[in-house]
Protein backbone atom coordinates (compact mmCIF):
# COMPACT_ATOMS: atom_id res chain seq x y z
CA UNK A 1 37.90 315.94 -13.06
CA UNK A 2 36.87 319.11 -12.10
CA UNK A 3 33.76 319.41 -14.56
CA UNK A 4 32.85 315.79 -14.11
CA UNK A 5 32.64 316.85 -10.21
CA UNK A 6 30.38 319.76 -11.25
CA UNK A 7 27.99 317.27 -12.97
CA UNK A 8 27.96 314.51 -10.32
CA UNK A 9 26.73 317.63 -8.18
CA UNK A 10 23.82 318.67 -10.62
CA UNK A 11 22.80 314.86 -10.69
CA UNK A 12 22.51 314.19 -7.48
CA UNK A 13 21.34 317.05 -5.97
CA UNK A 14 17.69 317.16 -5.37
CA UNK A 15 17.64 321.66 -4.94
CA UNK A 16 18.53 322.38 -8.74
CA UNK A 17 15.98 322.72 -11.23
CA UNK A 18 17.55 320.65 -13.92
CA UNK A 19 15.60 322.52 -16.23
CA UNK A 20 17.99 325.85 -15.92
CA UNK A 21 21.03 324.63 -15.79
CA UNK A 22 23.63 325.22 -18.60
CA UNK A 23 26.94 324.01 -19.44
CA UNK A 24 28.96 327.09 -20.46
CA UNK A 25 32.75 326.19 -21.90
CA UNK A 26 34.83 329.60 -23.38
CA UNK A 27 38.37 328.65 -25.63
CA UNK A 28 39.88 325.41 -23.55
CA UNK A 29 36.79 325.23 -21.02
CA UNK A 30 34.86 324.35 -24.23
CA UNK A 31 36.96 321.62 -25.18
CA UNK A 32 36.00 320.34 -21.89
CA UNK A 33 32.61 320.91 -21.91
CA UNK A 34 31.99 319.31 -24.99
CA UNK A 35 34.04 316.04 -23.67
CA UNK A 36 31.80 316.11 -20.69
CA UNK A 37 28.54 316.23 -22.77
CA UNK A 38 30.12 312.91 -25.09
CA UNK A 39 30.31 310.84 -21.53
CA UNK A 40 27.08 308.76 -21.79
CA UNK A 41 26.58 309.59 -17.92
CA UNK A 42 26.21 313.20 -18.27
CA UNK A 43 24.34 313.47 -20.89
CA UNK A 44 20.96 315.00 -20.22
CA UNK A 45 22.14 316.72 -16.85
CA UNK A 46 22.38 319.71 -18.57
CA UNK A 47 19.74 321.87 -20.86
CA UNK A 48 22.05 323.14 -22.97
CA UNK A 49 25.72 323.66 -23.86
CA UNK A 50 27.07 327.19 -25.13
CA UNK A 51 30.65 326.99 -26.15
CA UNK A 52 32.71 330.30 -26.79
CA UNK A 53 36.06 330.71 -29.17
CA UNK A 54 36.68 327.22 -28.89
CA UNK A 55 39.01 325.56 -30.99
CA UNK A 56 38.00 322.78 -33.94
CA UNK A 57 40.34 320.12 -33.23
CA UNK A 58 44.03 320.11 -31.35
CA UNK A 59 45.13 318.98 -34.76
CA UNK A 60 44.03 322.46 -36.34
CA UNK A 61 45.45 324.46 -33.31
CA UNK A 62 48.14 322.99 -33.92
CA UNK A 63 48.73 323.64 -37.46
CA UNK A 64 47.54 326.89 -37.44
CA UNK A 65 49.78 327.59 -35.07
CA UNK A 66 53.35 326.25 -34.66
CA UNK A 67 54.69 326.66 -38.38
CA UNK A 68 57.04 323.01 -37.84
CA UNK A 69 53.80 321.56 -38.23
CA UNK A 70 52.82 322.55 -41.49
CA UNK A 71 56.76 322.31 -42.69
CA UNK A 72 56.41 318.67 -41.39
CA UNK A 73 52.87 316.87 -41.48
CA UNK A 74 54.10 313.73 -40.04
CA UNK A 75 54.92 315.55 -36.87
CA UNK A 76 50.70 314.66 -36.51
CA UNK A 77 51.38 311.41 -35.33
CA UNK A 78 53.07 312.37 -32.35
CA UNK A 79 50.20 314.49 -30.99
CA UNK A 80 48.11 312.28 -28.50
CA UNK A 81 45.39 314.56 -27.28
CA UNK A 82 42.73 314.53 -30.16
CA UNK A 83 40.14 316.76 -28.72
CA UNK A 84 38.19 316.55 -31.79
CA UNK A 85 35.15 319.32 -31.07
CA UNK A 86 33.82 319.22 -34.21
């Protein structure tokens, strides 16, 4: 909600040069970026994205990190939040 506020902002307001403003996500704040730039609305409002240690998918987090995971691959299927940055 928070970033989507940010962009409404940019859009509307006729003092910012469009033309200089970047989208800049680091770890979890690129996740968010990147679903803010996939939002038909929003796209264009920004020049450019830069993303920093951001993570490939919440599948692959996942796995990499919590070893029940990789013991049990159908544990997958309960994980909602795709966040699929790739």
């Amino acid at each position: 909600m928070d970033a989507r506020a940010i962009a409404d902002f940019v859009k509307s307001s006729d003092k910012i040069d469009k033309n200089r403003v970047f989208l800049v996500g680091r770890s979890l704040g690129g996740a968010v970026a990147l679903h803010l730039l996939s939002e038909p609305e929003y796209q264009g409002v920004f020049r450019a994205c830069i993303i920093e240690n951001t993570f490939t998918s919440m599948l692959d987090m996942a796995m990499l990190r919590f070893m029940l995971m990789r013991m049990f691959p159908w544990l997958k299927m309960f994980l909602t939040i795709k966040w699929d940055n790739i």
